[in-house]
Protein backbone atom coordinates (compact mmCIF):
# COMPACT_ATOMS: atom_id res chain seq x y z
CA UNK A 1 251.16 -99.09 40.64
CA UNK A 2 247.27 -99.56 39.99
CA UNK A 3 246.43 -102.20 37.49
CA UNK A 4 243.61 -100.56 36.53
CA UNK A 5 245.37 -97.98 34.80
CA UNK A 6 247.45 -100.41 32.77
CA UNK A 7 244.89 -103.44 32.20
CA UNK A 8 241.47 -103.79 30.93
CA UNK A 9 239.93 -106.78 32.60
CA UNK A 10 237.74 -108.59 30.89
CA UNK A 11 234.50 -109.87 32.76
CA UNK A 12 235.50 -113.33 33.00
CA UNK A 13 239.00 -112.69 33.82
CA UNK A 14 240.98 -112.34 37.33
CA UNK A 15 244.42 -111.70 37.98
CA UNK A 16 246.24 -114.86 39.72
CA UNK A 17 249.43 -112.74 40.13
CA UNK A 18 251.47 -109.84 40.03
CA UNK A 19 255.12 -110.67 39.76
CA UNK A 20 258.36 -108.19 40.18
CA UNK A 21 261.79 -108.49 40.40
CA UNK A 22 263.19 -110.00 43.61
CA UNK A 23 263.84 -107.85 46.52
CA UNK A 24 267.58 -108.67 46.46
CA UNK A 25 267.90 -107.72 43.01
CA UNK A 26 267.40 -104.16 44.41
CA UNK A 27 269.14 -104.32 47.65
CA UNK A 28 272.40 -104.65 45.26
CA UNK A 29 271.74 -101.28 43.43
CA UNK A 30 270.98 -99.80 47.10
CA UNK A 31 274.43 -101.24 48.12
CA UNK A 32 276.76 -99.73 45.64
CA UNK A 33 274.63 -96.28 45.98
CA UNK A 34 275.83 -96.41 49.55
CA UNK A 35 279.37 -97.28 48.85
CA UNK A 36 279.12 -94.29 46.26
CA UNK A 37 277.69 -91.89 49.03
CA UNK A 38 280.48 -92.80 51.40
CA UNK A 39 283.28 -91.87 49.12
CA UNK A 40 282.90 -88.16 49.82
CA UNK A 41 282.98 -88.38 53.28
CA UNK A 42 286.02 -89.83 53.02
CA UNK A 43 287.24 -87.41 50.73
CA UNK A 44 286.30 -84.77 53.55
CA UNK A 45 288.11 -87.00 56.22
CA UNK A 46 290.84 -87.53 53.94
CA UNK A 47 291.36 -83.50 53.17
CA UNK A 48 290.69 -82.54 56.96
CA UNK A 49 293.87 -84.17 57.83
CA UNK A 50 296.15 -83.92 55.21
CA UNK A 51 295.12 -80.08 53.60
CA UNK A 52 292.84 -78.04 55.96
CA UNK A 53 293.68 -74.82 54.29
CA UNK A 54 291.89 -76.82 51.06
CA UNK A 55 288.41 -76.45 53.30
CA UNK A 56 288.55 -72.91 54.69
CA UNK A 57 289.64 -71.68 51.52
CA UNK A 58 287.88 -68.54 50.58
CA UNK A 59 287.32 -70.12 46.67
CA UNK A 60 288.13 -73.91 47.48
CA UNK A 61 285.76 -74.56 50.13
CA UNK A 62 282.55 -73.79 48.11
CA UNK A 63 284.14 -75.04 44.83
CA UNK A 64 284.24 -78.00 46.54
CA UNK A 65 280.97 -77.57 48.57
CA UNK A 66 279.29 -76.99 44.75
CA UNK A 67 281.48 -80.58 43.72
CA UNK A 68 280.06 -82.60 46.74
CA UNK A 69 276.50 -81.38 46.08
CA UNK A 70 276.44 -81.87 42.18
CA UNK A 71 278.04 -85.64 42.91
CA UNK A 72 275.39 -85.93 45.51
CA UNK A 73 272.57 -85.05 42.99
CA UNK A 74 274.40 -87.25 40.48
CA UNK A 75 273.95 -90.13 42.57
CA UNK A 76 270.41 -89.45 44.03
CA UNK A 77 269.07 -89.57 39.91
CA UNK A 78 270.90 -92.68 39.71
CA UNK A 79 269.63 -94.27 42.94
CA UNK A 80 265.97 -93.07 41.51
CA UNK A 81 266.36 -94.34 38.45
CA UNK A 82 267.06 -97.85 39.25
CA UNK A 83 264.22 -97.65 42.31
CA UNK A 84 261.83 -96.69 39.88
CA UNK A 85 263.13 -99.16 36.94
CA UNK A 86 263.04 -101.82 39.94
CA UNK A 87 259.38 -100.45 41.02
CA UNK A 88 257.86 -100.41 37.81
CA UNK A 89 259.08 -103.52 35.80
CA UNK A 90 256.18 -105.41 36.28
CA UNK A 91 254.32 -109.17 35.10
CA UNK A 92 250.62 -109.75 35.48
CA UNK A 93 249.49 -112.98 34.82
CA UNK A 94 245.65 -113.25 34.72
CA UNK A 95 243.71 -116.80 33.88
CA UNK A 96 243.81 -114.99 30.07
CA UNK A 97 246.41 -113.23 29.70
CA UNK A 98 250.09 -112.18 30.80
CA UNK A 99 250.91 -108.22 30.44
CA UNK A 100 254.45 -107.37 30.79
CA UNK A 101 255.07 -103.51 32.09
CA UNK A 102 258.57 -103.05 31.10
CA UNK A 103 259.84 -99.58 32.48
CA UNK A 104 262.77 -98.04 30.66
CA UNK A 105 264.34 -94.84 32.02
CA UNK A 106 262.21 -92.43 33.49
CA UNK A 107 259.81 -91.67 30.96
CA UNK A 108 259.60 -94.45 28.91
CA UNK A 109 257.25 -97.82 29.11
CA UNK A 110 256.27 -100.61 26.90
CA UNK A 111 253.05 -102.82 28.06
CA UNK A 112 252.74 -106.44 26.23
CA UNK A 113 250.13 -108.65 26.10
CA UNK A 114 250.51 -112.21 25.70
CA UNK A 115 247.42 -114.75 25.23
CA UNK A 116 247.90 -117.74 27.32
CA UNK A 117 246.38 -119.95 24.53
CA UNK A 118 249.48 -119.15 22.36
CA UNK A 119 252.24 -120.11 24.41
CA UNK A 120 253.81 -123.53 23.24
CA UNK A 121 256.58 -123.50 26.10
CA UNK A 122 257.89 -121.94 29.59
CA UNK A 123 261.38 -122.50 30.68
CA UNK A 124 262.70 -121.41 33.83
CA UNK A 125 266.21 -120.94 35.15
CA UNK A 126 268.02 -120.05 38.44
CA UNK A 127 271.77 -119.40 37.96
CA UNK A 128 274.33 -118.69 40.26
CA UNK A 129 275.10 -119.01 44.04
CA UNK A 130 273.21 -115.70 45.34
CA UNK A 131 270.11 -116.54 42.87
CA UNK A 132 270.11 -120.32 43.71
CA UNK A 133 270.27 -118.70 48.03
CA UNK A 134 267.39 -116.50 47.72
CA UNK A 135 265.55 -118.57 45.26
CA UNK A 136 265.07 -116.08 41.90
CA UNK A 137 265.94 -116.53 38.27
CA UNK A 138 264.18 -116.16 34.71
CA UNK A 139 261.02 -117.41 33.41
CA UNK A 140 260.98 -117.56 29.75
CA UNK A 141 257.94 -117.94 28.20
CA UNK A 142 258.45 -119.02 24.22
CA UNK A 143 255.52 -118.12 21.87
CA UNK A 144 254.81 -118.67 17.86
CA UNK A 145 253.38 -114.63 17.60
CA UNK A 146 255.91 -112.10 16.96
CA UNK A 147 257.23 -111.31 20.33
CA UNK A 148 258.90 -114.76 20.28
CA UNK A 149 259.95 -114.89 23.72
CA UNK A 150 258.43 -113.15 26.77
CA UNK A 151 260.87 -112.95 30.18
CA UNK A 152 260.36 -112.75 33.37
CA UNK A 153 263.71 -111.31 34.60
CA UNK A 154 264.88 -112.04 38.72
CA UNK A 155 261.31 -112.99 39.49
CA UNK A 156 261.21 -114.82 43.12
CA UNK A 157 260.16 -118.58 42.62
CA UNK A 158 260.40 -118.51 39.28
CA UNK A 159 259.84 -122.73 39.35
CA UNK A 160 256.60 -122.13 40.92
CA UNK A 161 255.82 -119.74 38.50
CA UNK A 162 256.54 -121.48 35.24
CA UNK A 163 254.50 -124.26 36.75
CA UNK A 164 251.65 -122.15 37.65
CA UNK A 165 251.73 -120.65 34.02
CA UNK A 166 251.57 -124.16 32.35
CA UNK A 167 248.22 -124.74 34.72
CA UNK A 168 247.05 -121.86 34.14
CA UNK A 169 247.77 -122.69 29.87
CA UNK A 170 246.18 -125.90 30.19
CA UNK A 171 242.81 -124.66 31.78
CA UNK A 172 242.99 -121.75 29.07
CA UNK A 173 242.72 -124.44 26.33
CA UNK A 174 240.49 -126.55 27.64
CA UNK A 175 238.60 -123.51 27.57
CA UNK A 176 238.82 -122.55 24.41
CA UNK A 177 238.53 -126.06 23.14
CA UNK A 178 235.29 -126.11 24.84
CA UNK A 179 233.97 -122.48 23.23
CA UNK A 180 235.02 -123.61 19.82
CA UNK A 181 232.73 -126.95 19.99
């Protein structure tokens, strides 16, 4: 993804991160594809043994052939789908700013922009065994504006990251404290 096309920068401003989900958040969506792929193979083995007439069949075998490759597709636009919900869900966090790319579906996205001078408090949480393991959780970032909460979702770090938000809040203010006098 190019930042460009989804942020402005501002002169004074430069991007301190760019945040995703955590790797293993995805790995779990690639796991269950593959248990879904496997299921027709053993459907195949399963039929080969117990009702090879089923696969020479002269209308069975490519009614079946046409069932195995519409499943197939069926799971290939799921597998895409996530990948690409995965890919695209994204956080920037600038030393202005935070602009959250939320992807939804295929051809759907909502970009939010969040002043850092406007957030009054940044919570993070890790919960459960695998999350505590590979060290990702939630960041939630609480605001007084209208979006009233901002979220980070299965971000790695995400400790480090609501500390380097607060930092990155208090040298916002000071600079704006400073342009107001």
């Amino acid at each position: 993804m190019h930042l460009g096309s989804l942020i402005k920068q501002k002169s004074y401003e430069r991007i301190v991160a760019l945040l995703r989900r955590h790797p293993f958040v995805f790995l779990k969506d690639a796991a269950l594809f593959l248990l879904l792929a496997a299921i027709p193979v053993g459907i195949y083995y399963a039929l080969r043994s117990q009702a090879p007439d089923l696969l020479a069949g002269p209308v069975s075998a490519p009614l079946l052939g046409l069932l195995a490759s519409t499943y197939a597709l069926g799971i290939w636009v799921f597998f895409f789908t996530q990948f690409v919900d995965y890919y695209l869900d994204a956080w920037i966090l600038t030393n202005d700013r935070i602009v959250n790319v939320e992807q939804q579906g295929l051809f759907s996205r909502t970009v939010s922009e969040l002043d850092l001078y406007k957030i009054q408090d940044v919570t993070s949480e890790v919960h459960g065994a695998i999350p505590t393991l590979f060290n990702y959780g939630n960041v939630h970032i609480q605001t007084a504006g209208e979006e009233k909460r901002f979220v980070f979702e299965q971000v790695p770090n995400p400790h480090e990251i609501r500390k380097q938000i607060m930092d990155l809040v208090d040298e916002d203010r000071k600079h704006h404290s400073q342009a107001a006098t």
